[in-house]
PDB file of N, CA and C in Angstrom:
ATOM      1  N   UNK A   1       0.822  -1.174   0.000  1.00  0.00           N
ATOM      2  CA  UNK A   1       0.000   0.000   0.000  1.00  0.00           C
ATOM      3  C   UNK A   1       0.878   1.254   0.000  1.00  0.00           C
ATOM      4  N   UNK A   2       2.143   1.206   0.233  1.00  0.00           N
ATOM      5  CA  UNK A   2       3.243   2.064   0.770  1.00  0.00           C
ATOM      6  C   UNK A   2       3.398   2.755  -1.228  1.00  0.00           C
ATOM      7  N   UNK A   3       4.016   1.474  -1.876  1.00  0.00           N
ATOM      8  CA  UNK A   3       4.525   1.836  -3.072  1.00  0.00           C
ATOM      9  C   UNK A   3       3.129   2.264  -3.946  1.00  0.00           C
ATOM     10  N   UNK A   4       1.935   1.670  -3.692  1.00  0.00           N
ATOM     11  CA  UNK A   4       0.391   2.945  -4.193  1.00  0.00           C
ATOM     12  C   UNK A   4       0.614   3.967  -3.987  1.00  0.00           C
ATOM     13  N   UNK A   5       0.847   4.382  -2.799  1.00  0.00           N
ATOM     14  CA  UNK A   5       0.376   5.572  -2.339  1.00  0.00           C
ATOM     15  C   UNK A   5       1.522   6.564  -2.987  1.00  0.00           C
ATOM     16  N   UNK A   6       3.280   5.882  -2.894  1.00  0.00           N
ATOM     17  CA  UNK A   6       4.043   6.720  -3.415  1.00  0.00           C
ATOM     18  C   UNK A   6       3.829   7.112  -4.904  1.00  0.00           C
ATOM     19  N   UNK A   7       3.088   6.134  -5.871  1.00  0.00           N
ATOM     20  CA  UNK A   7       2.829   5.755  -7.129  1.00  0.00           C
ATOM     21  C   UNK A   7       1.449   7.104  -7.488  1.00  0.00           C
ATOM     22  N   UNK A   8       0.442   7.176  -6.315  1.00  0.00           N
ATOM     23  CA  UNK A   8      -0.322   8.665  -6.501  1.00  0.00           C
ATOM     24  C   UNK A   8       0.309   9.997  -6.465  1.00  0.00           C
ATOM     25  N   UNK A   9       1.190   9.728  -5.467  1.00  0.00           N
ATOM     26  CA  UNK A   9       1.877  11.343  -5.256  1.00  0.00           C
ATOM     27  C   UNK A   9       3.048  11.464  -6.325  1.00  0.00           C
ATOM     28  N   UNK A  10       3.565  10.397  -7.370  1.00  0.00           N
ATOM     29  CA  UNK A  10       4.374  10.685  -8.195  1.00  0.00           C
ATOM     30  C   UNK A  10       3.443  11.201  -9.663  1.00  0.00           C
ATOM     31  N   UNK A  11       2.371  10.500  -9.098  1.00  0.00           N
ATOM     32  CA  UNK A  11       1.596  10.551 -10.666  1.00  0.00           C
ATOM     33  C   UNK A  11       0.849  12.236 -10.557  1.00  0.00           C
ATOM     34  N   UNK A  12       0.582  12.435  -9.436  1.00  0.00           N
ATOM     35  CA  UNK A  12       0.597  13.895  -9.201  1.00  0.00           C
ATOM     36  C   UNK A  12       1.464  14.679  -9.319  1.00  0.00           C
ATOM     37  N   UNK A  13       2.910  14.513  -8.938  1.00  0.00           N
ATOM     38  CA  UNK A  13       4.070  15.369  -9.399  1.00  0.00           C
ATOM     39  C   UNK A  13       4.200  15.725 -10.964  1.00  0.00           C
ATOM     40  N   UNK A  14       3.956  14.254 -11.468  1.00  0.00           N
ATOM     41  CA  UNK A  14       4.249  14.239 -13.124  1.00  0.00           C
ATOM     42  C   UNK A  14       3.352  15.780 -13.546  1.00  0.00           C
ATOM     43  N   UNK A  15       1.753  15.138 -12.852  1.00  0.00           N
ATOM     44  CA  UNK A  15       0.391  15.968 -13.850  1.00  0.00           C
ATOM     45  C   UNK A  15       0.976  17.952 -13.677  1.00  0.00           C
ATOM     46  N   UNK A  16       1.599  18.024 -12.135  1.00  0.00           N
ATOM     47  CA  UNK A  16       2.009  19.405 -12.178  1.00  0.00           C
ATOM     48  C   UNK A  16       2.950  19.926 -13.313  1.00  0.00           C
ATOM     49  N   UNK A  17       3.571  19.115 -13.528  1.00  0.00           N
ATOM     50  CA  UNK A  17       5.259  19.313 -13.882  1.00  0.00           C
ATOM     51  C   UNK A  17       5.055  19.347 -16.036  1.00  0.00           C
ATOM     52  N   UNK A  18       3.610  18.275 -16.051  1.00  0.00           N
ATOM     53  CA  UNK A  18       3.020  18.186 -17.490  1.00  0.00           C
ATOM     54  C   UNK A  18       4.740  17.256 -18.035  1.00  0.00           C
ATOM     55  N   UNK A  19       4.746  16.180 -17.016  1.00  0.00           N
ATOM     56  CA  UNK A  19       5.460  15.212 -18.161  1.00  0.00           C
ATOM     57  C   UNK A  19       4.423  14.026 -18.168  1.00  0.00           C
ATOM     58  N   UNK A  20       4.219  14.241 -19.480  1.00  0.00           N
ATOM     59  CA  UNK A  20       3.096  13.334 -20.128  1.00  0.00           C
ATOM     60  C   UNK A  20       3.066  11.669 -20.225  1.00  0.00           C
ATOM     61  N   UNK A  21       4.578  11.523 -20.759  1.00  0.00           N
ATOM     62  CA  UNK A  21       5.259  10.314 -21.050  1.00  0.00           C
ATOM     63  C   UNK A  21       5.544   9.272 -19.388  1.00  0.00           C
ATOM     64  N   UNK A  22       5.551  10.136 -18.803  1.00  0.00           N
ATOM     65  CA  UNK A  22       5.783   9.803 -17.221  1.00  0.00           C
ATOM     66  C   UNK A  22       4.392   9.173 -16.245  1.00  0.00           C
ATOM     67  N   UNK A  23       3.493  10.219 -16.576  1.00  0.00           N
ATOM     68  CA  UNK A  23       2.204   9.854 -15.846  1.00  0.00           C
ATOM     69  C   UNK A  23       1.688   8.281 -16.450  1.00  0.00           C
ATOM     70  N   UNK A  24       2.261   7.841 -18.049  1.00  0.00           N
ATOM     71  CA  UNK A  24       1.397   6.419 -18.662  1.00  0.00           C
ATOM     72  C   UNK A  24       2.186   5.946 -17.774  1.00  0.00           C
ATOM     73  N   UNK A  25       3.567   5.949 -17.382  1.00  0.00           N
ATOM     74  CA  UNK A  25       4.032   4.507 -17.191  1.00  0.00           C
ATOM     75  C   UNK A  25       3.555   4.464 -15.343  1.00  0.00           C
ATOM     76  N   UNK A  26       3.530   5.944 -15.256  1.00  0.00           N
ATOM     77  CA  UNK A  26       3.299   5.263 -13.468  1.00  0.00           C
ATOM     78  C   UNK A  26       1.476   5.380 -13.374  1.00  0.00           C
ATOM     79  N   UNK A  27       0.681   5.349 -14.171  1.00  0.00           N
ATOM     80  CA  UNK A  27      -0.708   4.582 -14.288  1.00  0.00           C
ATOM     81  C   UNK A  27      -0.152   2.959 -14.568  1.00  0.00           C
ATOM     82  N   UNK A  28       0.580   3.055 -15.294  1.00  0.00           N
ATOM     83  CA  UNK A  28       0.252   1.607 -15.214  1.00  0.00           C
ATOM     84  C   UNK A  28       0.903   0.489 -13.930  1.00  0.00           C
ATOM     85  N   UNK A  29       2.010   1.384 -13.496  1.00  0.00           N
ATOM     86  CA  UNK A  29       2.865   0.562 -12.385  1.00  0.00           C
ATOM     87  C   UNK A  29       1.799   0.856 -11.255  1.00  0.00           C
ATOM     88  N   UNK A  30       0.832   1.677 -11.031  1.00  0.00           N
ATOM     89  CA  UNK A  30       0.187   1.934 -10.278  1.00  0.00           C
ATOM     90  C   UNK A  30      -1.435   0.642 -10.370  1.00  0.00           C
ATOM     91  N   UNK A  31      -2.111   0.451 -11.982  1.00  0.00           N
ATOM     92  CA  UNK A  31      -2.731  -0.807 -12.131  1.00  0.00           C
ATOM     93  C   UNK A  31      -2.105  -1.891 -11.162  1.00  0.00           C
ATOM     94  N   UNK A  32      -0.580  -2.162 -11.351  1.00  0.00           N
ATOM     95  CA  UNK A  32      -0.421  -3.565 -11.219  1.00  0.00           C
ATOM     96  C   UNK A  32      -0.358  -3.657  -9.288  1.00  0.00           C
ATOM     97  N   UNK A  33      -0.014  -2.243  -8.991  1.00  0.00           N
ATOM     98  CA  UNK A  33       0.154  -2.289  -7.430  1.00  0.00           C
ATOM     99  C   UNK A  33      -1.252  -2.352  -7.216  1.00  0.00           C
ATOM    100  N   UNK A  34      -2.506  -1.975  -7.503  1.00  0.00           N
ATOM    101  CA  UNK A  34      -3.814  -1.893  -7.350  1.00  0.00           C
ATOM    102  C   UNK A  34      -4.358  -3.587  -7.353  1.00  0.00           C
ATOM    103  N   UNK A  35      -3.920  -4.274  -8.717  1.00  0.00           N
ATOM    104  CA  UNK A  35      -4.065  -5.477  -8.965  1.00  0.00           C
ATOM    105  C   UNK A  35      -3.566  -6.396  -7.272  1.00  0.00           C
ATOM    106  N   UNK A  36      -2.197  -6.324  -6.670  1.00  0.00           N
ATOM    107  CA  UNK A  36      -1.778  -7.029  -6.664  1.00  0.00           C
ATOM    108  C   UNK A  36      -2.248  -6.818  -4.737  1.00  0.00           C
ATOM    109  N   UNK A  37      -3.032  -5.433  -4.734  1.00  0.00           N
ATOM    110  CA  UNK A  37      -3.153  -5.313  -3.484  1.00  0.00           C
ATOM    111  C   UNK A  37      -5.126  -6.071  -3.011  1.00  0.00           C
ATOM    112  N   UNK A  38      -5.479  -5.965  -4.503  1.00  0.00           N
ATOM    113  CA  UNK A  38      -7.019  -6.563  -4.587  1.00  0.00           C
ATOM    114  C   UNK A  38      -6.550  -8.564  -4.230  1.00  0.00           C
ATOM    115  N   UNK A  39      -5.333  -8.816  -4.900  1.00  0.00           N
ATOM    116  CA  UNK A  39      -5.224 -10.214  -4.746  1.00  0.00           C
ATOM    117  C   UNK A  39      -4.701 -10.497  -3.168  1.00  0.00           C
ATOM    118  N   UNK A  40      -4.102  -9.863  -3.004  1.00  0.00           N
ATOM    119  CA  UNK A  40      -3.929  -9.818  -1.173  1.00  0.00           C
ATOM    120  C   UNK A  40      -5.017  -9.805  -0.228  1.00  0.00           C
ATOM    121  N   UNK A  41      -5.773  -8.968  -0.564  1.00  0.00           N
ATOM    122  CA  UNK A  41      -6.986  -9.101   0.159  1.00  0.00           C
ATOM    123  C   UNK A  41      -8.420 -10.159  -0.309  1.00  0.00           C
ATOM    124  N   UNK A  42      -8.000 -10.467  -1.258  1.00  0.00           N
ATOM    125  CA  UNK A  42      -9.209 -11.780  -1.786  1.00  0.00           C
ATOM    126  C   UNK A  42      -8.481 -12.905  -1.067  1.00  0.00           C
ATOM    127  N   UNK A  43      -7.073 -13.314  -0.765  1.00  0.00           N
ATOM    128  CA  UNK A  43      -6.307 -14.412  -0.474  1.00  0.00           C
ATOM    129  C   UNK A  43      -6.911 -14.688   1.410  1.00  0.00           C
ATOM    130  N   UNK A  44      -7.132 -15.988   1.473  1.00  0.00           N
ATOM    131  CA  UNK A  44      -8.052 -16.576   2.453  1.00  0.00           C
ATOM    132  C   UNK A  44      -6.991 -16.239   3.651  1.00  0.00           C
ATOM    133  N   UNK A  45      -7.708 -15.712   4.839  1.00  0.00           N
ATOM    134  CA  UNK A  45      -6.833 -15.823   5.720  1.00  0.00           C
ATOM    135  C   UNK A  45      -6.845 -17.039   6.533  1.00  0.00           C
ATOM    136  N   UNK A  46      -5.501 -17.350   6.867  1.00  0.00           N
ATOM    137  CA  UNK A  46      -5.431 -18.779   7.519  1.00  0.00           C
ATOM    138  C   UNK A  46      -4.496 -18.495   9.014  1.00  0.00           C
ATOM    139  N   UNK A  47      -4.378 -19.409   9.615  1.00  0.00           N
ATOM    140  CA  UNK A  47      -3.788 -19.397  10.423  1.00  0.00           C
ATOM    141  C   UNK A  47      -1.739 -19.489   9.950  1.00  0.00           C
ATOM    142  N   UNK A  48      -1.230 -19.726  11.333  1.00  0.00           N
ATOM    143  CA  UNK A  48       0.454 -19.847  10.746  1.00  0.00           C
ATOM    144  C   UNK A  48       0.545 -21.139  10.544  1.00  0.00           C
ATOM    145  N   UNK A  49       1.442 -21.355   9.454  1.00  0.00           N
ATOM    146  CA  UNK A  49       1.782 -22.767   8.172  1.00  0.00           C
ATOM    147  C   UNK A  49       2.944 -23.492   9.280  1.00  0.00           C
ATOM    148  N   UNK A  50       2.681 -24.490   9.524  1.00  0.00           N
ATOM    149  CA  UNK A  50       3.604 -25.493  10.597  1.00  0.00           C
ATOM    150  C   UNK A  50       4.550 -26.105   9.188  1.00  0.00           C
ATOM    151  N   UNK A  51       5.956 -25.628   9.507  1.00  0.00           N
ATOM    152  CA  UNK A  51       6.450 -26.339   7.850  1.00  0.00           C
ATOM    153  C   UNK A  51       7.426 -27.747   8.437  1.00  0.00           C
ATOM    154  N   UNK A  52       7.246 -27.986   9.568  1.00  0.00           N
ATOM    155  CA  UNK A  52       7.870 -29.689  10.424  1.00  0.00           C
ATOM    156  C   UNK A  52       9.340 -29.052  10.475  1.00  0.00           C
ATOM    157  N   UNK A  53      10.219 -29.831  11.144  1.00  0.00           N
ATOM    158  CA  UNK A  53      11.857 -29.805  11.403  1.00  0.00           C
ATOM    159  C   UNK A  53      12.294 -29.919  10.270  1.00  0.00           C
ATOM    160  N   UNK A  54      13.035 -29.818   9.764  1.00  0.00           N
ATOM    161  CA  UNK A  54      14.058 -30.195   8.779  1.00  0.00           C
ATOM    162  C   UNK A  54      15.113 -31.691   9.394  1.00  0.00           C
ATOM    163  N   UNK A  55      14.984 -32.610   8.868  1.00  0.00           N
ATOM    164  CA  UNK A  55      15.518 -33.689   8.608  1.00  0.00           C
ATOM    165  C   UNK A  55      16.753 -34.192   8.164  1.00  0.00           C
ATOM    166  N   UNK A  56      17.914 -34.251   8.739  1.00  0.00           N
ATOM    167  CA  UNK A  56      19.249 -34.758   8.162  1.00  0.00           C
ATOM    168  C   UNK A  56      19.387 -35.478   7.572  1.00  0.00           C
ATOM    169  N   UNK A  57      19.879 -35.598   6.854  1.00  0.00           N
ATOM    170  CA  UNK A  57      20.005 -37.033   5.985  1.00  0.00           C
ATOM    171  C   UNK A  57      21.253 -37.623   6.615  1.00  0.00           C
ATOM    172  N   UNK A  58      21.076 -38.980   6.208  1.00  0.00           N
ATOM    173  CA  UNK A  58      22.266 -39.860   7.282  1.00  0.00           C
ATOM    174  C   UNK A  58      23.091 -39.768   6.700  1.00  0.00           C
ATOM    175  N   UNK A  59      24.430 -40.087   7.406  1.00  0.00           N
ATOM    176  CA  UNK A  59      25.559 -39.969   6.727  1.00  0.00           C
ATOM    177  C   UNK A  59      26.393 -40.781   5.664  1.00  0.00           C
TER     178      UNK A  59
END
């Protein structure tokens, strides 16, 4: 949510500043942070993942 939020206030710097070429690419880096923050929050919450000891192998 950190790199969104920096991704609005850059895309606002651009719109002051009128670099045009600048505002497409951080709309779109801004889509995929949007995308990826909707899949975070659809993802089931579970409890903590028990992943067992790790196992030596004999010698």
């Amino acid at each position: 949510m950190e790199i969104r939020d920096n991704l609005l206030g850059r895309i606002a710097e651009a719109e002051r500043e009128g670099w045009l070429g600048e505002i497409e690419g951080l709309q779109v880096s801004l889509a995929g942070a949007q995308s990826k923050i909707s899949q975070i929050d659809r993802a089931p919450r579970t409890g903590p993942v028990m992943l067992g000891m790790p196992a030596r192998e004999p010698v």
